[in-house]
Protein backbone atom coordinates (compact mmCIF):
# COMPACT_ATOMS: atom_id res chain seq x y z
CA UNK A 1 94.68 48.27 66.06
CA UNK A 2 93.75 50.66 68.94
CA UNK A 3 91.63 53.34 68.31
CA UNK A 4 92.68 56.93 68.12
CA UNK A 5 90.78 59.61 69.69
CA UNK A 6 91.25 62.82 67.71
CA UNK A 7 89.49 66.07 67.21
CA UNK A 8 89.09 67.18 62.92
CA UNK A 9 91.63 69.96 63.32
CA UNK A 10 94.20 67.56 65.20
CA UNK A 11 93.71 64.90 62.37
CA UNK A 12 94.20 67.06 59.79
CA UNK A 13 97.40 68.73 61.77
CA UNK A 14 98.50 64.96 61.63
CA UNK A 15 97.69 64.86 57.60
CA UNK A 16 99.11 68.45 56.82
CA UNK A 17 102.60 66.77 58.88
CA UNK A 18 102.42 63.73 57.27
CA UNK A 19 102.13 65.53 53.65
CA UNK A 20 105.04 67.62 54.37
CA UNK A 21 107.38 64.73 55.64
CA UNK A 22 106.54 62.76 52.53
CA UNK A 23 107.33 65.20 50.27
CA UNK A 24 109.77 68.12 51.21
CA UNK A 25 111.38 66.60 53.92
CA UNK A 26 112.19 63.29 51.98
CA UNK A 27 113.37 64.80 49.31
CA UNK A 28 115.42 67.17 51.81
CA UNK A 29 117.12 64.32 52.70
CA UNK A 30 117.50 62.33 49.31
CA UNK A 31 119.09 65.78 48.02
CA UNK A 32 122.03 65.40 51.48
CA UNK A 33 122.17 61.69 50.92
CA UNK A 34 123.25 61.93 46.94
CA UNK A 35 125.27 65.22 48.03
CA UNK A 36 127.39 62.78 50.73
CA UNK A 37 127.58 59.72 47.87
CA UNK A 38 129.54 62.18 46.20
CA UNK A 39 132.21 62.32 48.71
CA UNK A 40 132.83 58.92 47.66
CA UNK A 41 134.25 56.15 50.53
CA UNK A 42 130.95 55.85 52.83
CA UNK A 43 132.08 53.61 55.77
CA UNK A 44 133.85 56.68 56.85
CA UNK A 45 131.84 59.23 55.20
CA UNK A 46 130.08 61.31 58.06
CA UNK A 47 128.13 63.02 56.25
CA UNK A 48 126.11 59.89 54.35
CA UNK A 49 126.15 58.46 58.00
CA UNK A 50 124.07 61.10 59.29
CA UNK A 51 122.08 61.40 56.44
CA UNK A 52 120.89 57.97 57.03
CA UNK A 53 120.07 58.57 60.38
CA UNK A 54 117.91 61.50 59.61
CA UNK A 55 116.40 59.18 56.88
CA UNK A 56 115.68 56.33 59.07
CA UNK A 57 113.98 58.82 61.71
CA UNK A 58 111.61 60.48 59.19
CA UNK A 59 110.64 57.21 57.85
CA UNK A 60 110.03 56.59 61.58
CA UNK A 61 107.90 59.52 61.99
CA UNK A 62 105.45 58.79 58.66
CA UNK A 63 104.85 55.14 59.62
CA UNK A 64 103.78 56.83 63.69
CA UNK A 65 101.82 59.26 61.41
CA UNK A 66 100.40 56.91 59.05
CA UNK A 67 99.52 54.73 62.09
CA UNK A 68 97.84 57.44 63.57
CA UNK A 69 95.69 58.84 60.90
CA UNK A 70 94.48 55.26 59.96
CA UNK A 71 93.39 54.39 63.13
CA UNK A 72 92.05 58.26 63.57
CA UNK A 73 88.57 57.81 65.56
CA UNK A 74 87.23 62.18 65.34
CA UNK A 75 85.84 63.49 68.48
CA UNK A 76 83.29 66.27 68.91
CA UNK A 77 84.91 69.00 70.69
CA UNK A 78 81.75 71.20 70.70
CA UNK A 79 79.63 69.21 73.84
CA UNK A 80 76.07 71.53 74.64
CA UNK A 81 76.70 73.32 77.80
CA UNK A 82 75.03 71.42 80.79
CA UNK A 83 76.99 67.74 79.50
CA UNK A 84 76.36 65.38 82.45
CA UNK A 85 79.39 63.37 82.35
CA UNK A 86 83.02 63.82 81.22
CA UNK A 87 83.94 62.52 77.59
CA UNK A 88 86.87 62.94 75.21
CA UNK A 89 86.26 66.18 73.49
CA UNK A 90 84.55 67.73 76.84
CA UNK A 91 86.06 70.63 78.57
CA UNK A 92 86.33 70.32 82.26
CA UNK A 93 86.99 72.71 85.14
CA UNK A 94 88.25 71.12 88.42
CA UNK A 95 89.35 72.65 91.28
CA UNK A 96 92.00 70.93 92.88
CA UNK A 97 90.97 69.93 96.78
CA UNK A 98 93.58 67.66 98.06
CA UNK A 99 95.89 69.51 98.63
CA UNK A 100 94.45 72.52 98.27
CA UNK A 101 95.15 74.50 94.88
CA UNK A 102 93.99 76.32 91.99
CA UNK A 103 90.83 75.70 89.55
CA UNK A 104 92.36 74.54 86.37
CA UNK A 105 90.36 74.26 82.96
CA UNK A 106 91.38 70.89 80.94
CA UNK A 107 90.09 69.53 77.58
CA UNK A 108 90.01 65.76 77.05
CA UNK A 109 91.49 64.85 74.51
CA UNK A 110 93.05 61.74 72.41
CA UNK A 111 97.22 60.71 72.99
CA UNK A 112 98.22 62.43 69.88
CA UNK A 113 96.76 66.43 70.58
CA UNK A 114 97.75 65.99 74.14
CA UNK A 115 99.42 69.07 75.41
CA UNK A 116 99.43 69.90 79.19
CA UNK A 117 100.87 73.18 78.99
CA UNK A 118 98.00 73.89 76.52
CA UNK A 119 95.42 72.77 78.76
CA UNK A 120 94.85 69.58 76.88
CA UNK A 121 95.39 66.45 78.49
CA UNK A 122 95.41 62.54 77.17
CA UNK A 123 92.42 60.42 77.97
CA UNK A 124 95.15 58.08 79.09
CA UNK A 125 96.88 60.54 81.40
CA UNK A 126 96.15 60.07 85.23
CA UNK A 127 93.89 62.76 85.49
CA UNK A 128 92.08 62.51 82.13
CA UNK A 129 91.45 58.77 82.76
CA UNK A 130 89.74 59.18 86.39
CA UNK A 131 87.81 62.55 84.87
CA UNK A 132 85.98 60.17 81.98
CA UNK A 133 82.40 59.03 83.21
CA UNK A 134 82.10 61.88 86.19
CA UNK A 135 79.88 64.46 86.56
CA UNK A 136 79.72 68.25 87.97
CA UNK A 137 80.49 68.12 91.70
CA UNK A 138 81.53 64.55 92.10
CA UNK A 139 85.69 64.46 93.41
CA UNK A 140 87.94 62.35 91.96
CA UNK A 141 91.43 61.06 92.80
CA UNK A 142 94.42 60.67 90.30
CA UNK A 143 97.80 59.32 91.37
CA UNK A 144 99.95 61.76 88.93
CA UNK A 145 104.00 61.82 89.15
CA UNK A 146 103.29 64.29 91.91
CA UNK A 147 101.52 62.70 93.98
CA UNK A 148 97.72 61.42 94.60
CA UNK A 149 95.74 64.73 93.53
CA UNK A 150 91.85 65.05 94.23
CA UNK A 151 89.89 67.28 91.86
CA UNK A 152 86.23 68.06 92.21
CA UNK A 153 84.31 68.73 88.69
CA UNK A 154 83.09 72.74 88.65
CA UNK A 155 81.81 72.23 84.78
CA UNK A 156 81.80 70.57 82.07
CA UNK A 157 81.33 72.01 78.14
């Protein structure tokens, strides 16, 4: 099983989600399911159709959760100032070279706490993946949806 890279508050984000799926939202939806049984006739009862859907999704959801959690490898997020090289966990300040743009701040981190409009980006994404292993002034290049982009490392925390 592939490891996941997580920081302790995004783990136990996952656990607090996967508490609350197992027990209020599955009963939520073993409450709609007996409600729609009582409409009697289900292969044309909408409502137990549904249900089952929404049942069949959240069981979805915990085994993803479950998945994740087991296989939960926790990152340090809190790297000395002055690391040499980028890691998940590090915080990273490029500046964007080719083409020319803005300095953007990013924080590695593992598939599951991604969130680019957050600032935090997968170690799997384009950019996170070239950004692993570099250090303060080198420039790398990441082909992204946009485009090949080339960032050169300000810092790294």
């Amino acid at each position: 099983m592939p490891s996941n890279y997580i920081t302790k508050d995004g783990l136990e984000k996952l656990k607090q989600e996967l508490e609350e799926l197992k027990t209020v939202k599955r009963l939520e939806i073993a409450e709609k399911l007996q409600r729609s049984i009582a409409f009697g006739d289900l292969s044309e009862n909408a409502e137990y159709q549904e249900a089952k859907e929404e049942q069949a999704f959240l069981e979805g959801r915990i085994d993803e959760l479950e998945a994740a959690v087991e296989s939960a490898v926790i990152i340090e997020t809190n790297h000395n100032n002055g690391s040499r090289v980028v890691s998940i966990g590090s915080k990273v300040v490029v500046e964007q070279t080719n083409p020319p743009g803005p300095k953007s701040t990013f924080v590695i981190v593992g598939s599951e706490e991604a969130s680019p409009s957050e600032g935090r980006i997968s170690n799997a994404s384009p950019i996170g993946m070239m950004l692993l292993g570099h250090g303060v002034e080198e420039t790398v290049s990441a082909r992204t949806p946009a485009g090949v982009k080339q960032y050169r490392i300000v810092s790294i925390e």
